[in-house]
C-alpha atoms as a PDB file:
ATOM      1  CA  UNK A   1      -6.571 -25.806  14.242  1.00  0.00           C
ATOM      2  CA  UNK A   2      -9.080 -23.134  15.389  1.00  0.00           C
ATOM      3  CA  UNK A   3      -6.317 -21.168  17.012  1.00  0.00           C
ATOM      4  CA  UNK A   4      -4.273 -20.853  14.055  1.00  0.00           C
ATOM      5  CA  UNK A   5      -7.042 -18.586  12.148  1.00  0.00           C
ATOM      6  CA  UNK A   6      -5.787 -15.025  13.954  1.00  0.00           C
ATOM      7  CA  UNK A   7      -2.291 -16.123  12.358  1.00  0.00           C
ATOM      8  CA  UNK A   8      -3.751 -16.542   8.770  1.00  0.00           C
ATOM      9  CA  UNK A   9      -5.961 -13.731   8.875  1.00  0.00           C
ATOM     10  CA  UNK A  10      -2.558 -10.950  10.266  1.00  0.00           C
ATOM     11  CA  UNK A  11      -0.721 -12.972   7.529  1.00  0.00           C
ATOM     12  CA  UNK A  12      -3.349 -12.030   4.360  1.00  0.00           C
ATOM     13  CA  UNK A  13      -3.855  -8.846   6.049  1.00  0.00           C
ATOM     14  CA  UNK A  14      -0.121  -8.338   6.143  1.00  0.00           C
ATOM     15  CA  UNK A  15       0.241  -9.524   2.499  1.00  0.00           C
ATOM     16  CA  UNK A  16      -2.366  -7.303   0.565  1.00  0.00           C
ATOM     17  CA  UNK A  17      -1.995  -4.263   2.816  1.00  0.00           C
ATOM     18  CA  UNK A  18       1.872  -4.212   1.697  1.00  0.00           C
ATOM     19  CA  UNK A  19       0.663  -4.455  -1.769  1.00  0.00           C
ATOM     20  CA  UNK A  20      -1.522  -1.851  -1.543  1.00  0.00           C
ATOM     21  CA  UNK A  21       0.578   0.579   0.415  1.00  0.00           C
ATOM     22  CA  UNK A  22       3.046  -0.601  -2.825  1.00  0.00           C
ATOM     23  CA  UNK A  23       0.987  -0.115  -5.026  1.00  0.00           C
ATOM     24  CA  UNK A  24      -0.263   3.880  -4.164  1.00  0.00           C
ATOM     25  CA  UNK A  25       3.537   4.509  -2.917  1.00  0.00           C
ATOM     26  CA  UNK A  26       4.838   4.015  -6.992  1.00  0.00           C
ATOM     27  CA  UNK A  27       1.930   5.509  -8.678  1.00  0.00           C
ATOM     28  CA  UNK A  28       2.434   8.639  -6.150  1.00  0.00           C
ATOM     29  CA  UNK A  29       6.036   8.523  -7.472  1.00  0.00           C
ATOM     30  CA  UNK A  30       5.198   8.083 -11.334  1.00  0.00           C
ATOM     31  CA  UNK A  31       2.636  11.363 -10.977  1.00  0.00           C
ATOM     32  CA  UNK A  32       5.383  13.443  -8.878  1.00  0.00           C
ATOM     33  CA  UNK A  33       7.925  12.114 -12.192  1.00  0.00           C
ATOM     34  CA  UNK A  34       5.499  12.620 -14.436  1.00  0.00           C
ATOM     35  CA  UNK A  35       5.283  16.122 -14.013  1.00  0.00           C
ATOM     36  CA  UNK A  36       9.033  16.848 -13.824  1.00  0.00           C
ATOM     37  CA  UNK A  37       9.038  16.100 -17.434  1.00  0.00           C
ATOM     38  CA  UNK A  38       9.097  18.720 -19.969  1.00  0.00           C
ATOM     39  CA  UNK A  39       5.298  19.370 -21.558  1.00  0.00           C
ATOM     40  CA  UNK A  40       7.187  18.347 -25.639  1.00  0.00           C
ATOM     41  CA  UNK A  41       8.797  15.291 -23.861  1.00  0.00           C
ATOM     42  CA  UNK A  42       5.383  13.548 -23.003  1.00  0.00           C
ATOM     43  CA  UNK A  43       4.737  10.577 -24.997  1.00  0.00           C
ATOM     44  CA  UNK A  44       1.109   9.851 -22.663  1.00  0.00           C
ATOM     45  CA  UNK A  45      -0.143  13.531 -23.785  1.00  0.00           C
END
């Protein structure tokens, strides 16, 4: 059982580091869209 911790650990690291890198890649893509958008268009301003 001791052996299998190195798997875990890549696995959660694996898991929540693709969420992340999810995560800041669409909110880098919502800003960049955001701003293509006409200033009398914007409903969050």
């Amino acid at each position: 059982m001791s052996g299998n911790w190195g798997y875990i650990a890549a696995a959660w690291i694996i898991v929540f580091g693709g969420l992340a890198g999810y995560a800041i890649r669409t909110i880098v893509r919502g800003r960049s869209l955001s701003k293509q958008v006409p200033a009398e268009k914007r409903r969050w301003s």
